[in-house]
C-alpha atoms as a PDB file:
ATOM      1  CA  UNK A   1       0.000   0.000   0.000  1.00  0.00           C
ATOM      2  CA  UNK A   2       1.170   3.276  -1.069  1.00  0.00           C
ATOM      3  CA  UNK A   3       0.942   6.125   1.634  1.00  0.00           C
ATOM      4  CA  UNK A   4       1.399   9.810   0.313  1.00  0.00           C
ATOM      5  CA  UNK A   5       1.152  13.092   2.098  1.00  0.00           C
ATOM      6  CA  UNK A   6       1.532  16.649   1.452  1.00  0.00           C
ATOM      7  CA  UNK A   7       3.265  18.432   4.032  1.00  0.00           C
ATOM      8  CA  UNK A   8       2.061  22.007   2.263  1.00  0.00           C
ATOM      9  CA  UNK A   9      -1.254  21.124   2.292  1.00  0.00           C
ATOM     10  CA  UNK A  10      -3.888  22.165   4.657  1.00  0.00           C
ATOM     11  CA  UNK A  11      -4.746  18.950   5.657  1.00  0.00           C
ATOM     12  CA  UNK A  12      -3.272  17.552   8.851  1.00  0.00           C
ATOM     13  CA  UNK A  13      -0.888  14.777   8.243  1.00  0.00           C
ATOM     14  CA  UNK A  14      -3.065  12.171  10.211  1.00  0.00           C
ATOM     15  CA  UNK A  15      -5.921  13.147   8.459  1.00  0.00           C
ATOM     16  CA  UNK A  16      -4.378  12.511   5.478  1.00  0.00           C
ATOM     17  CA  UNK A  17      -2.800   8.855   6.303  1.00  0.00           C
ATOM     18  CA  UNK A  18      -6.487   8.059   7.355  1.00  0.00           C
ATOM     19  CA  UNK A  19      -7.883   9.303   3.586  1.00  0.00           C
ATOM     20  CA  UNK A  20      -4.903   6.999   2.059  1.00  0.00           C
ATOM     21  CA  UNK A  21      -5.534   3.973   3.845  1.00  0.00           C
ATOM     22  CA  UNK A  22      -9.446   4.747   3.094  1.00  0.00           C
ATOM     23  CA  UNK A  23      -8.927   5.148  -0.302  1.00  0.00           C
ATOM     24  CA  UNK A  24      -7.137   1.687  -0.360  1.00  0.00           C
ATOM     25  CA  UNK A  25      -9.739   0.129   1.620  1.00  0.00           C
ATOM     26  CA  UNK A  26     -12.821   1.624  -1.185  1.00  0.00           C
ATOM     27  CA  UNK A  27     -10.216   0.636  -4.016  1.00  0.00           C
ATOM     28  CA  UNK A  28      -9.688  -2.865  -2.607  1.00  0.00           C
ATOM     29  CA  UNK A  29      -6.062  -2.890  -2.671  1.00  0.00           C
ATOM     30  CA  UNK A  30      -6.444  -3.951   1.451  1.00  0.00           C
ATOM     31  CA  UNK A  31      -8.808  -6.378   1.954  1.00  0.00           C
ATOM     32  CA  UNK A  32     -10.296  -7.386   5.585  1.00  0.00           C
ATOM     33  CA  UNK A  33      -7.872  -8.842   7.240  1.00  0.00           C
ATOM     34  CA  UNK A  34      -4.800  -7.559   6.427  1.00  0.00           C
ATOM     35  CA  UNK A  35      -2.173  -5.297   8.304  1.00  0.00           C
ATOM     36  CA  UNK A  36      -1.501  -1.704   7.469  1.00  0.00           C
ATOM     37  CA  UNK A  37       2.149  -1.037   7.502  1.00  0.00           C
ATOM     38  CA  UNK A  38       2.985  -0.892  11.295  1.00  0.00           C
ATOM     39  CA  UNK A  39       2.902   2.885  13.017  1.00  0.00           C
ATOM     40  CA  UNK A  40       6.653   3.217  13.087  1.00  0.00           C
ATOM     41  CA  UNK A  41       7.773   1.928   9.905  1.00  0.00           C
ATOM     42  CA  UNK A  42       4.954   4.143   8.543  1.00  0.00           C
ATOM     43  CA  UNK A  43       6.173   7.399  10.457  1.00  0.00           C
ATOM     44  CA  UNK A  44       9.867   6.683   9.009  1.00  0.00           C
ATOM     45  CA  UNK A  45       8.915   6.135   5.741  1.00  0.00           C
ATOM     46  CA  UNK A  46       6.989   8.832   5.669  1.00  0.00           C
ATOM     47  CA  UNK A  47       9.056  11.178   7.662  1.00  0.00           C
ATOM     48  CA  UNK A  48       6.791  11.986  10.420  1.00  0.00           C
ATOM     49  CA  UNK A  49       6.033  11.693  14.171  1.00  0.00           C
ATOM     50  CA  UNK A  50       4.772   8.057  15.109  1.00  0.00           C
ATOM     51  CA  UNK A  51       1.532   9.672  17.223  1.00  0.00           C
ATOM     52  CA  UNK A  52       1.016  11.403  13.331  1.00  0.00           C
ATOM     53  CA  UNK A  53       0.543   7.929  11.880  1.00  0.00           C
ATOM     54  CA  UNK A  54      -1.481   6.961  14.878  1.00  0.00           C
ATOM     55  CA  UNK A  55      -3.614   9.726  14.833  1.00  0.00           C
ATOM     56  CA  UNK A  56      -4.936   8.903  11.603  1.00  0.00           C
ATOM     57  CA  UNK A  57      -4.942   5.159  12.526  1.00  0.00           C
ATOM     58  CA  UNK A  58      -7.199   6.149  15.548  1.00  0.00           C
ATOM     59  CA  UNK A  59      -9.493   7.989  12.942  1.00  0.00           C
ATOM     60  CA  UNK A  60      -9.522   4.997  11.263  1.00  0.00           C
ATOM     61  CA  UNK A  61     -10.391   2.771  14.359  1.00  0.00           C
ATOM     62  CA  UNK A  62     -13.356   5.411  15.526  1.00  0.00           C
ATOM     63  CA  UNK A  63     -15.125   4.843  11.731  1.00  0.00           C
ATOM     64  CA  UNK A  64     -15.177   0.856  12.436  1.00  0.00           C
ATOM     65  CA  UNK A  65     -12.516   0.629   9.212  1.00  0.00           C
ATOM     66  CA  UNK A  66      -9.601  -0.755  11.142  1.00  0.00           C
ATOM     67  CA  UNK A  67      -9.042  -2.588  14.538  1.00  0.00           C
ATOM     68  CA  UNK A  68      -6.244  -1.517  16.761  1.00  0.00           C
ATOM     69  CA  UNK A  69      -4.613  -4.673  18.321  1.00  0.00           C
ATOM     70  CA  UNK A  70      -1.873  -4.540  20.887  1.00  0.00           C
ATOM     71  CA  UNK A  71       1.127  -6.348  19.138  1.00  0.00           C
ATOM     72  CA  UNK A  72      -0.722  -7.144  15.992  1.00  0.00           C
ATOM     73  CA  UNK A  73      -1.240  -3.308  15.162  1.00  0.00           C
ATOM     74  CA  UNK A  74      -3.570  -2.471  12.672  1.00  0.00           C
ATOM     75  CA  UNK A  75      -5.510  -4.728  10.808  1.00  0.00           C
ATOM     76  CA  UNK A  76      -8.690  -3.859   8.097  1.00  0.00           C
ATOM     77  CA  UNK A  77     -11.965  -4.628   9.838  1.00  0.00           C
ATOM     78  CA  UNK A  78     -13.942  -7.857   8.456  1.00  0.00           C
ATOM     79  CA  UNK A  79     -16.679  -7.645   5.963  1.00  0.00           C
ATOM     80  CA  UNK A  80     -18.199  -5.549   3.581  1.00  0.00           C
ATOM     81  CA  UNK A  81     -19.237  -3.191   5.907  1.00  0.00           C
ATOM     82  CA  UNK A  82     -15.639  -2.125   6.480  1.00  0.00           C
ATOM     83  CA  UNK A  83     -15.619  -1.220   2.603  1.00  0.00           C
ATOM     84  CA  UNK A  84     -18.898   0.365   2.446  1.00  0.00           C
ATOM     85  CA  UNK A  85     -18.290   2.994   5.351  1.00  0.00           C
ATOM     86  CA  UNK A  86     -15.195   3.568   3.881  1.00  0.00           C
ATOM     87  CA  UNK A  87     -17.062   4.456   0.854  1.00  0.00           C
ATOM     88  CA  UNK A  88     -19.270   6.736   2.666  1.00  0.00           C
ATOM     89  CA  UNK A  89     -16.553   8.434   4.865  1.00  0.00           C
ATOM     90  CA  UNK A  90     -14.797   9.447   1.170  1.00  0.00           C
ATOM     91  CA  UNK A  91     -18.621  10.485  -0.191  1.00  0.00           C
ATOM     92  CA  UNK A  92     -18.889  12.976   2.865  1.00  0.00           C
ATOM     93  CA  UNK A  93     -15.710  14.262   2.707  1.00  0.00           C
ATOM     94  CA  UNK A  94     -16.080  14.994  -0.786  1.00  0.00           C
ATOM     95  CA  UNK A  95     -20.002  16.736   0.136  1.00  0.00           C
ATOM     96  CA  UNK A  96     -18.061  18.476   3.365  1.00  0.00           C
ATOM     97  CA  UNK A  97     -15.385  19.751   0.667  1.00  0.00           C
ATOM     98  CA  UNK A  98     -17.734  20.805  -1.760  1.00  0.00           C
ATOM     99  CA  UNK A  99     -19.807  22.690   0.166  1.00  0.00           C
ATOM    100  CA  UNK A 100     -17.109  24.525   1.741  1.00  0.00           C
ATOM    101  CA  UNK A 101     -15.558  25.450  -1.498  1.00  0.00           C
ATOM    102  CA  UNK A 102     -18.945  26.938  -2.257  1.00  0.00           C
ATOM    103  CA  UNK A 103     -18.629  29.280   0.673  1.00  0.00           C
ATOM    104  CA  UNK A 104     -21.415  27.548   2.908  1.00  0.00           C
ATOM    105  CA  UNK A 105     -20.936  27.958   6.638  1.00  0.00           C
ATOM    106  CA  UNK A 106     -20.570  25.056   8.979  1.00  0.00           C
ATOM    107  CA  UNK A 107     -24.131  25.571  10.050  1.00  0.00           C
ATOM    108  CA  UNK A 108     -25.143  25.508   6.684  1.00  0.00           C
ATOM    109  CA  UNK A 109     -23.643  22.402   5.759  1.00  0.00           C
ATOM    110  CA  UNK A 110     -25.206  20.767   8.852  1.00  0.00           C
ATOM    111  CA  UNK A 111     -28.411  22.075   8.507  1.00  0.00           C
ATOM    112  CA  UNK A 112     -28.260  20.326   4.884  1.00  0.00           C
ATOM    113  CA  UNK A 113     -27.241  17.372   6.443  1.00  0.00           C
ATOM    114  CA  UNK A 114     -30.158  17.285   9.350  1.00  0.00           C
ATOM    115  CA  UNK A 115     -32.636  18.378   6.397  1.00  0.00           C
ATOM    116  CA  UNK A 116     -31.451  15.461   4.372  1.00  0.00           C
ATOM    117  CA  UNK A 117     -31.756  13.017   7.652  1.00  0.00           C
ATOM    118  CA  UNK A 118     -35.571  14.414   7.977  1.00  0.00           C
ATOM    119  CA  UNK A 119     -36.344  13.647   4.096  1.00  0.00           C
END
């Protein structure tokens, strides 16, 4: 798996080793079951701080995409759902994104999304 961030980009780091390992997950490159690359290799590799690499690995763990395991480290959740919430995490980011570029406020965009929950 290929991990790629920009360090000029407004993004935070984690946030963006979170959207790789997503994007892997939605692309099925990773498959349930299998390890991401463990937290320190990752933060060498990549240049960073190892609680960088575990931020966005705890991001990861609070969407139900990845389970944190004490000497295993981090390992794709099981099943389909793992892949479909991925899916939808990447959908809203891309709505959250849009919307933002359009100039909405953040109460905008959430009262879209409580109009849409209503519907």
């Amino acid at each position: 798996m290929l991990f790629r961030i920009d360090t000029t980009s407004s993004v935070p780091l984690g946030d963006q080793i979170a959207a790789c390992a997503r994007r892997a997950v939605v692309g099925g490159s990773v498959r349930p079951g299998e390890r991401l690359p463990a937290a320190r290799m990752l933060a060498g590799s990549l240049g960073v701080n190892v609680h960088t690499v575990l931020r966005g690995y705890q991001q990861l763990r609070d969407e139900g995409l990845i389970e944190l395991r004490r000497g295993r480290g981090a390992i794709v959740a099981d099943g389909a759902s793992a892949r479909a919430r991925a899916q939808l995490v990447e959908r809203v980011g891309e709505f959250v994104a849009d919307a933002l570029e359009l100039g909405l406020t953040d109460d905008e965009v959430m009262s879209m999304v409580s109009a849409a929950l209503k519907a």
